[in-house]
C-alpha atoms as a PDB file:
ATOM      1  CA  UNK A   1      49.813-209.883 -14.599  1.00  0.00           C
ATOM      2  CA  UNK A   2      48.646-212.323 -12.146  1.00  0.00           C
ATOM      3  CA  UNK A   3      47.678-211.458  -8.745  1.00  0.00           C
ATOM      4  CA  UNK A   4      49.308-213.885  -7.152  1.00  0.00           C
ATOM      5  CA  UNK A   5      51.020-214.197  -3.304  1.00  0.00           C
ATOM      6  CA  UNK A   6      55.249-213.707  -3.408  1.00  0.00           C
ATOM      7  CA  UNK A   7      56.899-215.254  -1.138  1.00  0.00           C
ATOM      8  CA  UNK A   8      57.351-212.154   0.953  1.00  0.00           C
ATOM      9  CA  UNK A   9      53.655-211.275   1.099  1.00  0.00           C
ATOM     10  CA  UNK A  10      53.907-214.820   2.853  1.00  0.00           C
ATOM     11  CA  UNK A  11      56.252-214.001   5.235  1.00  0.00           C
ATOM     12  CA  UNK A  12      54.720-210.706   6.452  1.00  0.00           C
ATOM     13  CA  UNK A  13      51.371-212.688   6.486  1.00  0.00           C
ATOM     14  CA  UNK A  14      53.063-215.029   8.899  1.00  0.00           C
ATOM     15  CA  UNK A  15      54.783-212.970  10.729  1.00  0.00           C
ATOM     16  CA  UNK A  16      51.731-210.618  11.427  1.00  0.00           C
ATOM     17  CA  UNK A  17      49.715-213.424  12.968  1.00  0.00           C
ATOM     18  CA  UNK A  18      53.239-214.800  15.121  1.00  0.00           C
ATOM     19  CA  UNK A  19      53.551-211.199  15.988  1.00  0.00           C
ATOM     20  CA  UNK A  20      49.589-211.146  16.954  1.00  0.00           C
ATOM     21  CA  UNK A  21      49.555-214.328  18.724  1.00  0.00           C
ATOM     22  CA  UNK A  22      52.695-213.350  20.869  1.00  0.00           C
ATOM     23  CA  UNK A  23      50.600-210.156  22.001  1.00  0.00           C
ATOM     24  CA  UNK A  24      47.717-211.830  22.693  1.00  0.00           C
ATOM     25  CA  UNK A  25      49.914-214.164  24.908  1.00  0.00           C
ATOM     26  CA  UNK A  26      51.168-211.514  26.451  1.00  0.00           C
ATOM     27  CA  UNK A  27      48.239-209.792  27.220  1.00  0.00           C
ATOM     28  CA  UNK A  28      47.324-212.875  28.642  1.00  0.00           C
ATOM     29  CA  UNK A  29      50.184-212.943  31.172  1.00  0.00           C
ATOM     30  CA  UNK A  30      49.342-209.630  32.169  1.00  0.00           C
ATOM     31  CA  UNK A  31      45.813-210.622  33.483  1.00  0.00           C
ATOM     32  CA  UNK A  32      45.698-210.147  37.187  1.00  0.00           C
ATOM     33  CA  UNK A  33      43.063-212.847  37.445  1.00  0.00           C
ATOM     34  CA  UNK A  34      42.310-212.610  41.864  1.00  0.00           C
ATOM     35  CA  UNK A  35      41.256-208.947  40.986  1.00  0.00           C
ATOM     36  CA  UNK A  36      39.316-210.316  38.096  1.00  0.00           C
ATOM     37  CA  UNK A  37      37.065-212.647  39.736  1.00  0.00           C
ATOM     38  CA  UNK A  38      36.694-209.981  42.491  1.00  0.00           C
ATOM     39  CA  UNK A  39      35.240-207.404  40.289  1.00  0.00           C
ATOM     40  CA  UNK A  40      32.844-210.120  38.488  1.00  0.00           C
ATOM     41  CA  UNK A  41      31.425-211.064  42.165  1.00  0.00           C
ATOM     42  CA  UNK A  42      31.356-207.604  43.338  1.00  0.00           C
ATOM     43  CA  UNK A  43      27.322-206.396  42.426  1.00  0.00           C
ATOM     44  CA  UNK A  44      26.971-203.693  39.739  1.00  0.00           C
ATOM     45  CA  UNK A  45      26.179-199.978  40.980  1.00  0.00           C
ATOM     46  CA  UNK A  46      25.076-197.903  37.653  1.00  0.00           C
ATOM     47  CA  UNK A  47      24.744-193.728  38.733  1.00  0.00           C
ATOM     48  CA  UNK A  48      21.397-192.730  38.767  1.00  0.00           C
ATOM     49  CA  UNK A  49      20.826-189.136  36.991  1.00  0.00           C
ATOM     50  CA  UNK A  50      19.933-186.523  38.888  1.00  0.00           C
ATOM     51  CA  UNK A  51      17.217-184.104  37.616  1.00  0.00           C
ATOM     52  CA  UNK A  52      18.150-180.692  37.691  1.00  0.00           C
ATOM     53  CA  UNK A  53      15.960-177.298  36.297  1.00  0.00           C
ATOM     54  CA  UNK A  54      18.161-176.294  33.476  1.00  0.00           C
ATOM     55  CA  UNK A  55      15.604-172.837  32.593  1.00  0.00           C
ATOM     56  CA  UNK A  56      14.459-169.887  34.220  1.00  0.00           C
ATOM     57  CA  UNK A  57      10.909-168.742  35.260  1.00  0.00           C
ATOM     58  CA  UNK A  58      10.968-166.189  32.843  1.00  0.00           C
ATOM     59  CA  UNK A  59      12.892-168.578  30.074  1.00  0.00           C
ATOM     60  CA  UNK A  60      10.113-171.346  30.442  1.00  0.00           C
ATOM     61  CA  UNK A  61       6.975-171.270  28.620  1.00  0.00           C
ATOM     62  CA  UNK A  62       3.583-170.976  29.970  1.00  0.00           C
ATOM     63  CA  UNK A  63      -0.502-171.161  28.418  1.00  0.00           C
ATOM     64  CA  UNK A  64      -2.702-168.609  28.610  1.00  0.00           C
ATOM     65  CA  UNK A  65      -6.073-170.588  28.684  1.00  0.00           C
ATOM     66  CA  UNK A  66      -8.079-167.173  29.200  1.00  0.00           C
ATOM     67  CA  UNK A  67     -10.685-166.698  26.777  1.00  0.00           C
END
């Protein structure tokens, strides 16, 4: 049995990629490209953490150094 390519497994091949290409046109389209270029000039704000004590006193380890 050869593993060869039928004539359908063409056709769904093709019409995959038409069916892909006609999204990606699509999606295209949809692109509101004023808002775009406004959020690409606007400067980037990243949150900073802020550090909070998670433990109790009593929960939190401490050294006796007394000898």
């Amino acid at each position: 049995m050869d593993n060869k390519i039928t004539p359908t497994g063409y056709l769904l091949i093709v019409t995959f990629f038409v069916l892909l290409g006609y999204a990606a046109w699509i999606s295209a389209k949809s692109i509101d490209w004023d808002v775009l270029k406004k959020m690409e000039n606007s400067p980037l704000s990243l949150p900073t953490p802020v550090v909070v004590q998670n433990s109790t006193p009593s929960a939190t380890p401490t050294v006796d150094l007394k000898k």
